[in-house]
Every structure is written in C-alpha cells, then in structure tokens.
C-alpha atoms as a PDB file:
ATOM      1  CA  UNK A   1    -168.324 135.121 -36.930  1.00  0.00           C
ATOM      2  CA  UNK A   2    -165.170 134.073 -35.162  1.00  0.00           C
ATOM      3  CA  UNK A   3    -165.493 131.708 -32.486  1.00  0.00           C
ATOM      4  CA  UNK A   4    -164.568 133.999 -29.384  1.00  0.00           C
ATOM      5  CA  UNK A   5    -162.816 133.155 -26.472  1.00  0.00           C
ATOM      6  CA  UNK A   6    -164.473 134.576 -23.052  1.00  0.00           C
ATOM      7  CA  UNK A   7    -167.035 134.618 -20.912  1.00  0.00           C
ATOM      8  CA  UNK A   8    -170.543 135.375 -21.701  1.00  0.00           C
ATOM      9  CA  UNK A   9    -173.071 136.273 -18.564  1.00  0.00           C
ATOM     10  CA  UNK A  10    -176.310 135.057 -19.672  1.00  0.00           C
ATOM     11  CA  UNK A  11    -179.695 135.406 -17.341  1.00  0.00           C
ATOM     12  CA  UNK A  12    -181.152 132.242 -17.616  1.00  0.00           C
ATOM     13  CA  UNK A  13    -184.855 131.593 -18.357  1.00  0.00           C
ATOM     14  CA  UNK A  14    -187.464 129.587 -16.084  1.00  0.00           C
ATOM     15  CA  UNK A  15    -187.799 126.225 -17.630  1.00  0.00           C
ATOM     16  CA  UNK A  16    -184.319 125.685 -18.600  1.00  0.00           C
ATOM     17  CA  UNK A  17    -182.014 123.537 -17.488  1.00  0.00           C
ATOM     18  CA  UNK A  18    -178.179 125.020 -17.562  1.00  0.00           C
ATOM     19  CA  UNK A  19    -176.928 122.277 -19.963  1.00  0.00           C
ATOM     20  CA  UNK A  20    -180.325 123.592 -22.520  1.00  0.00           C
ATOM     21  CA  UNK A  21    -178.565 126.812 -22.151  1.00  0.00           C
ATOM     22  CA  UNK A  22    -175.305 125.551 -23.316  1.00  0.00           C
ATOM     23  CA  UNK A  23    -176.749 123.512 -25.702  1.00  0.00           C
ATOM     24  CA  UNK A  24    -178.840 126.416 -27.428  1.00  0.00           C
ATOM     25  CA  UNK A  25    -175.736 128.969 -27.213  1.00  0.00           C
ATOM     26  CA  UNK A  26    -173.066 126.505 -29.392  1.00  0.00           C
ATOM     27  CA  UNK A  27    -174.952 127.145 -32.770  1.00  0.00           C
ATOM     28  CA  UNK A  28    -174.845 130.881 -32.227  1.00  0.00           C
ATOM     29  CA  UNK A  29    -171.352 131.308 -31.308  1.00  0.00           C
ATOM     30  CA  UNK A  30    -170.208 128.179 -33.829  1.00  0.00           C
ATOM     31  CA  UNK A  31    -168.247 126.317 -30.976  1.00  0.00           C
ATOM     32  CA  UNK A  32    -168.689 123.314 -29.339  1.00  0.00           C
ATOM     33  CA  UNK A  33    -166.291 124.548 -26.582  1.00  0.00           C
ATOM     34  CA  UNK A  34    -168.716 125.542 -23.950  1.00  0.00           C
ATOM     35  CA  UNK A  35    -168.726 125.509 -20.138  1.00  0.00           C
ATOM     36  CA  UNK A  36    -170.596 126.844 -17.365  1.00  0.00           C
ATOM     37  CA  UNK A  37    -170.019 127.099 -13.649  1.00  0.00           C
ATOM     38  CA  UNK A  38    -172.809 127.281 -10.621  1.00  0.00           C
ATOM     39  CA  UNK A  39    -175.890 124.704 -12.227  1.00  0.00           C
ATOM     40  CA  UNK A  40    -179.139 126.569 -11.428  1.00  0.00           C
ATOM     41  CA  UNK A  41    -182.103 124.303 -11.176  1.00  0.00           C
ATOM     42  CA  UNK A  42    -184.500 124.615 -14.097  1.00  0.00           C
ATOM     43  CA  UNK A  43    -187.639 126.686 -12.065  1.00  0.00           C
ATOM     44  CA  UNK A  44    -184.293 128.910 -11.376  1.00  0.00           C
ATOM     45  CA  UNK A  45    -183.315 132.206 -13.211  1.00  0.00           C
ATOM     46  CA  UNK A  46    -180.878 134.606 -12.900  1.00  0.00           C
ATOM     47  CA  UNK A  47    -176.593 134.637 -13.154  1.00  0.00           C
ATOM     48  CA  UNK A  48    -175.520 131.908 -15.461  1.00  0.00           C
ATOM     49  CA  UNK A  49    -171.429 132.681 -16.655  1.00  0.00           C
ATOM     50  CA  UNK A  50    -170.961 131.043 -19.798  1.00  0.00           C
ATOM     51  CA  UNK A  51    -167.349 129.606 -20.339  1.00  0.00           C
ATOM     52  CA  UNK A  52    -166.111 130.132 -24.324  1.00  0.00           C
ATOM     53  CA  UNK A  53    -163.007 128.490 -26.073  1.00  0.00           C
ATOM     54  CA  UNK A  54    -159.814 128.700 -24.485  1.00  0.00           C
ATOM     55  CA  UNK A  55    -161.750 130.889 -21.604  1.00  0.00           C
ATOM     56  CA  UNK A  56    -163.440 127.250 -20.447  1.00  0.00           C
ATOM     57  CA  UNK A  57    -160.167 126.269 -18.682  1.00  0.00           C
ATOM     58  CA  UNK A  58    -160.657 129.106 -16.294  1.00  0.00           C
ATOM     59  CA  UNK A  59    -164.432 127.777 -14.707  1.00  0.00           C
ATOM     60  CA  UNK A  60    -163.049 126.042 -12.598  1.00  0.00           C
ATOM     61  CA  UNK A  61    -160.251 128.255 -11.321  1.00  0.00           C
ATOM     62  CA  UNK A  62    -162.339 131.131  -9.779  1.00  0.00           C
ATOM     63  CA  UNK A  63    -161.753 132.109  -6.885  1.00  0.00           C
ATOM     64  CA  UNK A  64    -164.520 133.610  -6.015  1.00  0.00           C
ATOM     65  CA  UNK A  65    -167.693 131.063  -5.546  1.00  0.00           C
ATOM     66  CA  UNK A  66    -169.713 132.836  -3.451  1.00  0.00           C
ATOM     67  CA  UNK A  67    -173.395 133.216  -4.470  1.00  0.00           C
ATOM     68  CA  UNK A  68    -176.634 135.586  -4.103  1.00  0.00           C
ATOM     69  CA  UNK A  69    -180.358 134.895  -4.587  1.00  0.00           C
ATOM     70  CA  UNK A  70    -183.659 136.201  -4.124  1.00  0.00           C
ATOM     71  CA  UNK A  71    -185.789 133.449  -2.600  1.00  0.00           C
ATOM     72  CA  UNK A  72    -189.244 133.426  -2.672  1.00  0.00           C
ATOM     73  CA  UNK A  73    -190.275 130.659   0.492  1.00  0.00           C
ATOM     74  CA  UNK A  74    -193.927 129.496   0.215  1.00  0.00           C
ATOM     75  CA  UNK A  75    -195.173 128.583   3.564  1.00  0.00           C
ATOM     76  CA  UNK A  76    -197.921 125.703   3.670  1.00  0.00           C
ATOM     77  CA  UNK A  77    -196.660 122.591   2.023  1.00  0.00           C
ATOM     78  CA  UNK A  78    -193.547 121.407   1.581  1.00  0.00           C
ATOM     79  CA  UNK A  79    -192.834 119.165  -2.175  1.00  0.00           C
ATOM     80  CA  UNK A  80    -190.566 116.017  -2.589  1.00  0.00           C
ATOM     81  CA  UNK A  81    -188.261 118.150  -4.943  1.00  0.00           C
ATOM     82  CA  UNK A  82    -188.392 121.190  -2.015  1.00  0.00           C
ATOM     83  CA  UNK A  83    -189.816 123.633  -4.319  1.00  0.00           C
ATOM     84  CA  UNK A  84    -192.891 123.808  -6.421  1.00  0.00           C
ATOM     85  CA  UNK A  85    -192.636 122.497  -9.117  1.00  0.00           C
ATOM     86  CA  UNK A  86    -192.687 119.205  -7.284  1.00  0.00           C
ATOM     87  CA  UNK A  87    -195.487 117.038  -5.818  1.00  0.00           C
ATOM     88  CA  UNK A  88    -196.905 118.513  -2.391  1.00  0.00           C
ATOM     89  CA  UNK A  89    -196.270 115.571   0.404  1.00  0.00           C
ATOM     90  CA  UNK A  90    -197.835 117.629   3.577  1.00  0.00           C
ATOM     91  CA  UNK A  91    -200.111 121.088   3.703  1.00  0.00           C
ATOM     92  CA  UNK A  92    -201.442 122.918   6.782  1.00  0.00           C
ATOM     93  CA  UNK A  93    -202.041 126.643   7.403  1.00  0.00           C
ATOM     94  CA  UNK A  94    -199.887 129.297   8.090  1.00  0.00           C
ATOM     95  CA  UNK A  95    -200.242 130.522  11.187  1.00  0.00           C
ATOM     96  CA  UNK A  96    -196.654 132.425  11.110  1.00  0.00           C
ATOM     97  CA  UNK A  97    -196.054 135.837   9.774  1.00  0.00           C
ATOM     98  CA  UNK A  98    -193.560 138.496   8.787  1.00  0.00           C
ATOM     99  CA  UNK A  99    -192.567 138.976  12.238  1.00  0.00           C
ATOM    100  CA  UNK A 100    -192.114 135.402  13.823  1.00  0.00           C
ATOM    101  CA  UNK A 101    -190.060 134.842   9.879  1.00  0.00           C
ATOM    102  CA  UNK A 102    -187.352 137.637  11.167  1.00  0.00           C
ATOM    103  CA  UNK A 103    -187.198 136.904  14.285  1.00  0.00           C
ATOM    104  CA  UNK A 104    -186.096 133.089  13.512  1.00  0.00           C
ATOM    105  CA  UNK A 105    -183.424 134.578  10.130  1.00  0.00           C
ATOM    106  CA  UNK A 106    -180.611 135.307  12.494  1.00  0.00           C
ATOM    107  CA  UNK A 107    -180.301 131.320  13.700  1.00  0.00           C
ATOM    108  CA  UNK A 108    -179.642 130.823   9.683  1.00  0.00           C
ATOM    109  CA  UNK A 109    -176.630 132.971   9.303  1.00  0.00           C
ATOM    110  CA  UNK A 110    -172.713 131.914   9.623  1.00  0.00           C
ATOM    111  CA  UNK A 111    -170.952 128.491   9.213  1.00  0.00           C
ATOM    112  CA  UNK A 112    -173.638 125.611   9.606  1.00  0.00           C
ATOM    113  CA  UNK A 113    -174.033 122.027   7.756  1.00  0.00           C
ATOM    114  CA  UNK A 114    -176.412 121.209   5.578  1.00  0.00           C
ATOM    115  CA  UNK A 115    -177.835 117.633   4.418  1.00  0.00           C
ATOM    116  CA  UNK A 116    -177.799 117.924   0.011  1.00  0.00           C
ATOM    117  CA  UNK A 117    -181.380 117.325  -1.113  1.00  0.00           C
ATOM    118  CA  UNK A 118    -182.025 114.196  -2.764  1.00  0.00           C
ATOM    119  CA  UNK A 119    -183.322 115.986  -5.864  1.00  0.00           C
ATOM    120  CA  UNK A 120    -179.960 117.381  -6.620  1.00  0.00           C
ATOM    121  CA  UNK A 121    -176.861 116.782  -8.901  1.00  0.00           C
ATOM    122  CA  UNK A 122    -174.716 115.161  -5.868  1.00  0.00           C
ATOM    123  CA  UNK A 123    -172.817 111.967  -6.273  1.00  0.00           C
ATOM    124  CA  UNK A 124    -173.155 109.419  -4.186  1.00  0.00           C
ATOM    125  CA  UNK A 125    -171.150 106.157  -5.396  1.00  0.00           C
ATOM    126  CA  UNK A 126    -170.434 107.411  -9.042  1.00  0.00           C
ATOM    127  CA  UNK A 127    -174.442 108.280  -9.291  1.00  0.00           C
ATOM    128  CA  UNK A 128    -176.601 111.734  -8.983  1.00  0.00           C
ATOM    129  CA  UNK A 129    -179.086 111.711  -6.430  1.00  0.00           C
ATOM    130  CA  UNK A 130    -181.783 112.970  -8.680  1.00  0.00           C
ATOM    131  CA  UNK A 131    -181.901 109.797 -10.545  1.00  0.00           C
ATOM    132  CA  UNK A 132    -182.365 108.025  -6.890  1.00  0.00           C
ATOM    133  CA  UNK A 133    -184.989 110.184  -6.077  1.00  0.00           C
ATOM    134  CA  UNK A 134    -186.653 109.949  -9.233  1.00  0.00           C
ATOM    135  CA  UNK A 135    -186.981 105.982  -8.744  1.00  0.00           C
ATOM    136  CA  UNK A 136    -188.540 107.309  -5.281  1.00  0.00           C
ATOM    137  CA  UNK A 137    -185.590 106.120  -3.696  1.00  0.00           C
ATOM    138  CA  UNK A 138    -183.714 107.385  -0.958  1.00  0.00           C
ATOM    139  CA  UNK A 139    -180.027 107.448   0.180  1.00  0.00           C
ATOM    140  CA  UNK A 140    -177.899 108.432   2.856  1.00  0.00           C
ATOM    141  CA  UNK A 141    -176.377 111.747   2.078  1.00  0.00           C
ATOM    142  CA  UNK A 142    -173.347 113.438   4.504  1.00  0.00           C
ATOM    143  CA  UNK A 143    -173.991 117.001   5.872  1.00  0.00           C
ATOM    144  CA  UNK A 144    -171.516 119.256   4.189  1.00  0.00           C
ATOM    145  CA  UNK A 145    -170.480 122.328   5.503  1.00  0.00           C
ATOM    146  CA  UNK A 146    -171.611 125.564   4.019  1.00  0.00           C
ATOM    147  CA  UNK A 147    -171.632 129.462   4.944  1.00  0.00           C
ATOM    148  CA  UNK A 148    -174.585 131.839   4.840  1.00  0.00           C
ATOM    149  CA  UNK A 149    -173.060 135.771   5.000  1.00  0.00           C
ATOM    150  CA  UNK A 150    -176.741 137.263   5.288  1.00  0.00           C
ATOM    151  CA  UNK A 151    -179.989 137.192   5.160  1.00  0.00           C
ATOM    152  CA  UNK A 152    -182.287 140.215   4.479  1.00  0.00           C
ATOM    153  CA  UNK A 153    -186.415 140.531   4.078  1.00  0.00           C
ATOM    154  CA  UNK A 154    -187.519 141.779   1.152  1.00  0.00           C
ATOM    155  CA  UNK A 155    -191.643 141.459   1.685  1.00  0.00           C
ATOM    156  CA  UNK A 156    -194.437 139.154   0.656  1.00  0.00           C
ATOM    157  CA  UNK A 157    -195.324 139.437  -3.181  1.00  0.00           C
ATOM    158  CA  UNK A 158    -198.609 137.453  -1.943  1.00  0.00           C
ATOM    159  CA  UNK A 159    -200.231 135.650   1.304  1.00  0.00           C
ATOM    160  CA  UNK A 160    -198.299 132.891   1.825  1.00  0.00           C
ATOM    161  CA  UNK A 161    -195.202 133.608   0.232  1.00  0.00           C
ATOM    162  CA  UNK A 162    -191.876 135.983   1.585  1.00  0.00           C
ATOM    163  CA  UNK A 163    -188.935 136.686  -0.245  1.00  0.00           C
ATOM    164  CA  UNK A 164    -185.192 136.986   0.826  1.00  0.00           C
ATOM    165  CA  UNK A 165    -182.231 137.704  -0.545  1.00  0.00           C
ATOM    166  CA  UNK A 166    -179.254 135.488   0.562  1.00  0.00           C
ATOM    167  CA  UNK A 167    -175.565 135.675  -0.012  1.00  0.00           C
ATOM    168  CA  UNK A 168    -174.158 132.257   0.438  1.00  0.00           C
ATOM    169  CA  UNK A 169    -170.883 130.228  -0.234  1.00  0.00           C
ATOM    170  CA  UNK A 170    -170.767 127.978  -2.881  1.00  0.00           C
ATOM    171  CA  UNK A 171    -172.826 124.102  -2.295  1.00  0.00           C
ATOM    172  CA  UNK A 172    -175.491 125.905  -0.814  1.00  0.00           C
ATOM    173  CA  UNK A 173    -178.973 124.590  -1.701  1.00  0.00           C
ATOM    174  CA  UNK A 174    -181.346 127.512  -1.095  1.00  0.00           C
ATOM    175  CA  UNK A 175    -184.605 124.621  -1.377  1.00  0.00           C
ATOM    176  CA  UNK A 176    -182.720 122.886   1.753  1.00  0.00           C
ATOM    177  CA  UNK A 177    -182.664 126.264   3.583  1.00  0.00           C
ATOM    178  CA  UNK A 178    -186.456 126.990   2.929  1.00  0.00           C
ATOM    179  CA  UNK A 179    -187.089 123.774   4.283  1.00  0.00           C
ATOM    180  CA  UNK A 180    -185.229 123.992   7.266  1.00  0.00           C
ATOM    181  CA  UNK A 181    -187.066 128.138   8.147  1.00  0.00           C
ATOM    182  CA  UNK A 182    -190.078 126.203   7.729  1.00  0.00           C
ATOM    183  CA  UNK A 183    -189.079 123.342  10.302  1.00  0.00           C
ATOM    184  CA  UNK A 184    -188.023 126.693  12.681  1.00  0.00           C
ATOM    185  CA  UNK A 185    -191.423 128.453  12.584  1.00  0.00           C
ATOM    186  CA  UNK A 186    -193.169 124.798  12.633  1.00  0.00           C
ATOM    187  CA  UNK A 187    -194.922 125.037   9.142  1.00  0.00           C
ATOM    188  CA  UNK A 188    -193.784 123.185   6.037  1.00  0.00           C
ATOM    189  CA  UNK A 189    -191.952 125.436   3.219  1.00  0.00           C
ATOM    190  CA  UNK A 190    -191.024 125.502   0.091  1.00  0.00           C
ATOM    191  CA  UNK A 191    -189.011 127.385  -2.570  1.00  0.00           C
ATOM    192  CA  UNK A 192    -191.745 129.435  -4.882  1.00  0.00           C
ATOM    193  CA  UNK A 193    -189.183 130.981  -6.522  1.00  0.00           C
ATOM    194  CA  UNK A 194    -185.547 131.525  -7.254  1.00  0.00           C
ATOM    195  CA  UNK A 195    -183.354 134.189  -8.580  1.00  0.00           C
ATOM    196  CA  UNK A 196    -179.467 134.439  -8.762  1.00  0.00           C
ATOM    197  CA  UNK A 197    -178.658 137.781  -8.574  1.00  0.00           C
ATOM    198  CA  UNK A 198    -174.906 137.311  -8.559  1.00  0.00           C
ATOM    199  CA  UNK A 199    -172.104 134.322  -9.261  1.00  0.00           C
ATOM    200  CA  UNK A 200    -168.882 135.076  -8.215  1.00  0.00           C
ATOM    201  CA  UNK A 201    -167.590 138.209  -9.706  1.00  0.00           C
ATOM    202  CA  UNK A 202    -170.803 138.188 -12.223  1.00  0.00           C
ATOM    203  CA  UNK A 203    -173.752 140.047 -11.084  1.00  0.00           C
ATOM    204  CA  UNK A 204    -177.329 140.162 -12.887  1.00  0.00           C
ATOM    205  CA  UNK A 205    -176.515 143.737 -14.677  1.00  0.00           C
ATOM    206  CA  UNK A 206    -174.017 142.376 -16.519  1.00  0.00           C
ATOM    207  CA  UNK A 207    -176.150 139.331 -17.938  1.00  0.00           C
ATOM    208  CA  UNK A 208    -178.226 139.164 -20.990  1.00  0.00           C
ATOM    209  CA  UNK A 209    -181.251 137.289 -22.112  1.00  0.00           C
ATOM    210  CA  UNK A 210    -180.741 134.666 -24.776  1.00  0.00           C
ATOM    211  CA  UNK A 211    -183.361 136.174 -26.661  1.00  0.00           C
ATOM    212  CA  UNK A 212    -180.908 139.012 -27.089  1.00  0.00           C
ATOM    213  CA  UNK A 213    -177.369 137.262 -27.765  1.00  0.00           C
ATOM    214  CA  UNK A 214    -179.471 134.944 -30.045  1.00  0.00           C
ATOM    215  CA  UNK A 215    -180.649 137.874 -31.794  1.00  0.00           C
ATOM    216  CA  UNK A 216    -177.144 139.825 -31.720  1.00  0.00           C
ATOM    217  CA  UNK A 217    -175.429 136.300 -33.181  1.00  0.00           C
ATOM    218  CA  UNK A 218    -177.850 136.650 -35.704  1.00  0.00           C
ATOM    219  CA  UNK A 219    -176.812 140.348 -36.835  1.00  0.00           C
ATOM    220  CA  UNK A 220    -173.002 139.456 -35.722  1.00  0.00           C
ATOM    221  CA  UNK A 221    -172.335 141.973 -33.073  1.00  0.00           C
ATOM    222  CA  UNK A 222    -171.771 139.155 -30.205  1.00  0.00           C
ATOM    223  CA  UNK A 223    -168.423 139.606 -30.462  1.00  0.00           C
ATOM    224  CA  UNK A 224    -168.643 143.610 -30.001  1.00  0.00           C
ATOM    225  CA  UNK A 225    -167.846 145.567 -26.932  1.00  0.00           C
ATOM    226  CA  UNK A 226    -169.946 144.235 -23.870  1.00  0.00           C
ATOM    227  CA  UNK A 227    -171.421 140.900 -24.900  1.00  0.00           C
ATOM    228  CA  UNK A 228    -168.631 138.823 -24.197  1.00  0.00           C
ATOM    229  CA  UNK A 229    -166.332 139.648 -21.146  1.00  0.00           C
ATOM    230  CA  UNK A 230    -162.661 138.831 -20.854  1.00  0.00           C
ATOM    231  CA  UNK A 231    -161.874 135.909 -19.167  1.00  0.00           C
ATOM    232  CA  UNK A 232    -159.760 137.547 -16.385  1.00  0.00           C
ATOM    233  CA  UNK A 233    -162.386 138.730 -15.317  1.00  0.00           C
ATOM    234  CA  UNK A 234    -162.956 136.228 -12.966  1.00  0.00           C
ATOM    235  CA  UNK A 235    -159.433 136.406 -12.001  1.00  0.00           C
ATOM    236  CA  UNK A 236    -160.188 140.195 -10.711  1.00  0.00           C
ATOM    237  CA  UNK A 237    -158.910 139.654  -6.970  1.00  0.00           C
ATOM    238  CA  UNK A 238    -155.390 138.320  -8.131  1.00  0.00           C
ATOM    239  CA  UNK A 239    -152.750 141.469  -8.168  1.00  0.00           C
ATOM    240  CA  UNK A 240    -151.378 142.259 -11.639  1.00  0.00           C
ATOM    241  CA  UNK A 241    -147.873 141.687 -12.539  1.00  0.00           C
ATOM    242  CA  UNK A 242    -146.565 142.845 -16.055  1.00  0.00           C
ATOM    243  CA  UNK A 243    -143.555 141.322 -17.575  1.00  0.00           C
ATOM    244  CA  UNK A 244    -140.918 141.751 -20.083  1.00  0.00           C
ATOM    245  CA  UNK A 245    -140.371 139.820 -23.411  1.00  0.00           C
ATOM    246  CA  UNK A 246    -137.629 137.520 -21.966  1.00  0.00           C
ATOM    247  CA  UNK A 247    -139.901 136.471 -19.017  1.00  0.00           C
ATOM    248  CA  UNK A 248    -143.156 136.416 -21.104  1.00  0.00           C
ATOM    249  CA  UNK A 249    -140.994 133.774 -23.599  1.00  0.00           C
ATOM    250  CA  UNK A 250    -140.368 131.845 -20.481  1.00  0.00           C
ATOM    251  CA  UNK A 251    -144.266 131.670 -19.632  1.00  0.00           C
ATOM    252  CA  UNK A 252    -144.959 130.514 -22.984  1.00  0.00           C
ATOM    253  CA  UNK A 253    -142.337 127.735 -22.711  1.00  0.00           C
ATOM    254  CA  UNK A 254    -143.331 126.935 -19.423  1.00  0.00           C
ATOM    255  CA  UNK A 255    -139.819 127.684 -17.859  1.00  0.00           C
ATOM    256  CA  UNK A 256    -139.443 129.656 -14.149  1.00  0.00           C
ATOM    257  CA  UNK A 257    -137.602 132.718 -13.913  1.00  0.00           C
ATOM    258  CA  UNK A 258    -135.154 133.049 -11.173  1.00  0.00           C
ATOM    259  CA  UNK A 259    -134.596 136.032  -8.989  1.00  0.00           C
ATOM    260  CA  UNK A 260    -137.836 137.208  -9.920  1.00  0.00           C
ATOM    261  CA  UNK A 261    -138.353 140.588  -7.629  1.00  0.00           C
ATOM    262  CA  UNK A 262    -142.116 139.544  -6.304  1.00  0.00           C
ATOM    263  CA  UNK A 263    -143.470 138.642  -3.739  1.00  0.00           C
ATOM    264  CA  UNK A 264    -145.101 135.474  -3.227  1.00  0.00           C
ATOM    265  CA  UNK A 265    -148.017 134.591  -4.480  1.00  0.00           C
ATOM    266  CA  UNK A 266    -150.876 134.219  -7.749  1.00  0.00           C
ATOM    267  CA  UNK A 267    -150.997 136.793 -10.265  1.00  0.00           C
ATOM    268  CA  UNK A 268    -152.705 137.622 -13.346  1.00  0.00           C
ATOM    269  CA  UNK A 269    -149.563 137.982 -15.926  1.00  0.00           C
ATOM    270  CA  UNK A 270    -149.594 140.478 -18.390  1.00  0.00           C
ATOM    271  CA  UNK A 271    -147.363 141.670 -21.159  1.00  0.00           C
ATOM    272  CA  UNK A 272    -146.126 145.148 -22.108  1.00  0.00           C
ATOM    273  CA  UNK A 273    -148.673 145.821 -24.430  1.00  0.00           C
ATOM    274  CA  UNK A 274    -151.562 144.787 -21.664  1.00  0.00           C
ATOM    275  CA  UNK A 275    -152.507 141.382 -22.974  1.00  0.00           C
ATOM    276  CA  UNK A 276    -153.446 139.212 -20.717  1.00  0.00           C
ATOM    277  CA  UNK A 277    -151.288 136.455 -20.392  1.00  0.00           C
ATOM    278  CA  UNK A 278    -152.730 134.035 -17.889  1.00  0.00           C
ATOM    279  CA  UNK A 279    -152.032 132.954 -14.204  1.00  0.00           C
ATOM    280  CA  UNK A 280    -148.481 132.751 -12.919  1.00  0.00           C
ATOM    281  CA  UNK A 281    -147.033 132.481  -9.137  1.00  0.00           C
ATOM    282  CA  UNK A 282    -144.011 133.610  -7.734  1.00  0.00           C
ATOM    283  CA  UNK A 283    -142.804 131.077  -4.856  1.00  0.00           C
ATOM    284  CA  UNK A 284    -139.474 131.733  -2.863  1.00  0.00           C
ATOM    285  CA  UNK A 285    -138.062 134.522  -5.732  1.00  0.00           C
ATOM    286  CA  UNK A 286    -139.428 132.006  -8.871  1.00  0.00           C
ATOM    287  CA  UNK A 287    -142.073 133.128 -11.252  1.00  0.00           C
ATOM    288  CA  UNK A 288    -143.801 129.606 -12.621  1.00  0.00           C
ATOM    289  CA  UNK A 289    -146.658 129.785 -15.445  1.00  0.00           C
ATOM    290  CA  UNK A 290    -149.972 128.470 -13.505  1.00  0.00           C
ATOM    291  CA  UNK A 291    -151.762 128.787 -17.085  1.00  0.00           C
ATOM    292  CA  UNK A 292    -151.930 130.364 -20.748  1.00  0.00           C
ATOM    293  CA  UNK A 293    -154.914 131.752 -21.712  1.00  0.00           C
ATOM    294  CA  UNK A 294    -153.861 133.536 -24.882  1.00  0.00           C
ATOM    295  CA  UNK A 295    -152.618 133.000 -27.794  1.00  0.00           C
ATOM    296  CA  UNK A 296    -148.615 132.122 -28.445  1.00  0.00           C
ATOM    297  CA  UNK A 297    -147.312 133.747 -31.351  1.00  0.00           C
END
C-alpha cells in the first residue's frame, strides 16, 4: 500500500490513550509520519483526526478548534483525576435533580476562566502536570480563558448520573466543568463519561473504528474513496482561489506575484486542473505561498 497523505477521522476507543492510537495506526498505513490534534483522555471516546504524511504539517494550522462532547456528570463524589476512573476523595448524597441541574446550566455558558486540572497534559516550567499530580503533588496553575457556546440536557442514563452535550472552544477541560456544576448545586461531581462528537470541521459520522481501518489496511482499501479525507479539509472556511501555471510555478518556488487581482486575505490555492495546492495570502495586491501541501513536479 502507498503511504497516503491525509487525514484519517478515527473514533477512538475507551482505554486508549491518543498517542496508543497513533502508535497502533503507523504499521497499518506503513508510515511513521503521524500526527493528531485535540488529545482525548484515555476513559474518552469519540473524534480523533489523524494527521498522515505531508497532511501532518496542516494540524496545527486549523482554524477551526472548536469542540463538542457528550458528558455524562456523576453527582456524589468527586475523584482526584475529576472523573472516574480516579480515586473518590469526598461522597455524599444527591439531593439535586434534573430541575435544580438546568436551572444552574445557563451561569456555565459564554467567555469564563477556567483553572487546568492537575491531571492534565499542561506545562508548567517545561513539565506536565500529570506527572505532578501523580507524585501527589500539587502546583499553582493560571486560569486560562475559555468559551462555552452551549449547553443542552440530554437525560439521566441512570440515578445519579445526567448527560450534556457541550460545544466548547478549544483548552476546555470538560472534567473541570463537571466539577465546577457540582460546586453550583453544592454536591461533588464527576465526569462518568465522555464523548467527542465533533473536532473542528470533523464530526463523529465521518470517523471510523480502528477495528475497521485495521481490517481495511489489511485487505488494502484504506486508501479508497472515504477512509482517508483530503487534507484541505480542514482548511474548508478559507475562500478558494485557482491559479494559472505561471503563478502556480511561483508558489512552488516560493516567489510573490505582483498585481495579483485579490483581495486580501488566506486562501486555499488551487491549480487548473483542481489540485490542491496549499495555503497562500494575498496582502496589499501580492499573492505569497503560506504552504505546499502537494507534490512539485
């Protein structure tokens, strides 16, 4: 099979970490050249976009970062990781319900700050937090600031336990937020489950189980139609701009084009023939290569 360049959607499994992921997808597509972007804790499933070849430069140029999840908030006890797969460190009983949880969801939406959990992949001083918290130590974190577009109730799959679904910006740790509607209704809470339903301009329909892309690397039909997606795709809100042969050989030898009748601005680049080029901005009448992302012939 030839190594492919792209981006693969994959739904990650409970129990894996994202790096496992990576690590189980570069024997079945026969590249070491693998990225991801948006880490999902291991209890976490859902949207994980796989970054392939040349397509790894474009992780982190997205511009779209904004995130949704189902959340499933356990009311009760809250865990030193802040969901449960943790050690409990406080119960009591719920004395809150379904209405007292709505009523409280509306002081959780817009432009806030939120303190990173110790149990996360932050650096502080050159060092993840997670390995700080794992020597039960603890260290002083900076709010950051963060954006929650909505929240919406989707019911209780069991006593105890109420699921949401939450668009976010990017840097928003959904275990913090459980925490903090806990603190609200004055019981402890924790994250029972988690569920990315969309990364950027990925959502969960497009994703596939790695039982499945193991099993289609194995016949050799990864690299048909639908597996593995183009990698301006996540370039989708940039406008188009198609050029001609004398500006494309300018792109490719990274020269500007004067005069250029655009208006300022990114674009995805494209040539006559509707290959995608790569990103290119146009900047007082000058069209400048951002970057390639094909091949040059």
């Amino acid at each position: 099979m030839q190594t492919p360049n792209g981006i693969l959607p994959v739904d990650k499994p409970a129990g894996w970490t994202s790096f496992d992921v990576l690590a189980k997808l570069r024997g079945a597509l026969g590249t070491r050249k693998l990225g991801h972007s948006g880490t999902l804790d291991p209890m976490a499933t859902g949207v994980l976009a796989v970054f392939i070849g040349k397509a790894t430069a474009a992780a982190d140029r997205q511009l779209n970062h904004d995130k949704t999840y189902e959340a499933t908030l356990r009311f009760g006890q809250r865990t030193d990781t802040g969901d449960i797969t943790g050690t409990v460190l406080e119960t009591a009983p719920v004395t809150i319900g379904e209405e007292e949880l709505r009523a409280v969801l509306p002081r959780f939406m817009g432009e806030q700050m939120q303190l990173p959990p110790m149990y996360s992949a932050v650096k502080i001083n050159g060092q993840p937090l997670y390995k700080a918290a794992r020597k039960g130590q603890t260290v002083e974190r900076t709010p950051r600031p963060i954006t929650v577009y909505s929240i919406e109730y989707l019911g209780t799959p069991k006593p105890g336990d109420y699921t949401l679904r939450i668009a976010c910006s990017k840097g928003t740790y959904i275990r913090v937020l459980a925490e903090d509607i806990g603190k609200a209704l004055g019981v402890p809470a924790t994250l029972a489950a988690l569920r990315r339903t969309r990364a950027g301009e990925f959502e969960i329909s497009q994703c596939h189980t790695l039982p499945d892309i193991l099993a289609a690397a194995e016949k050799g039909t990864l690299t048909e139609d639908g597996w593995i997606l183009p990698v301006e795709t996540v370039f989708a809100p940039l406008p188009t701009l198609t050029v001609n042969d004398g500006v494309k050989a300018h792109l490719f030898n990274g020269c500007p084009t004067s005069h250029y009748a655009a208006a300022d601005g990114r674009y995805r680049a494209y040539d006559k023939e509707g290959t995608f080029l790569g990103l290119a901005a146009v900047k007082g009448g000058v069209l400048q290569v951002e970057k390639l992302f094909c091949e040059r012939n």
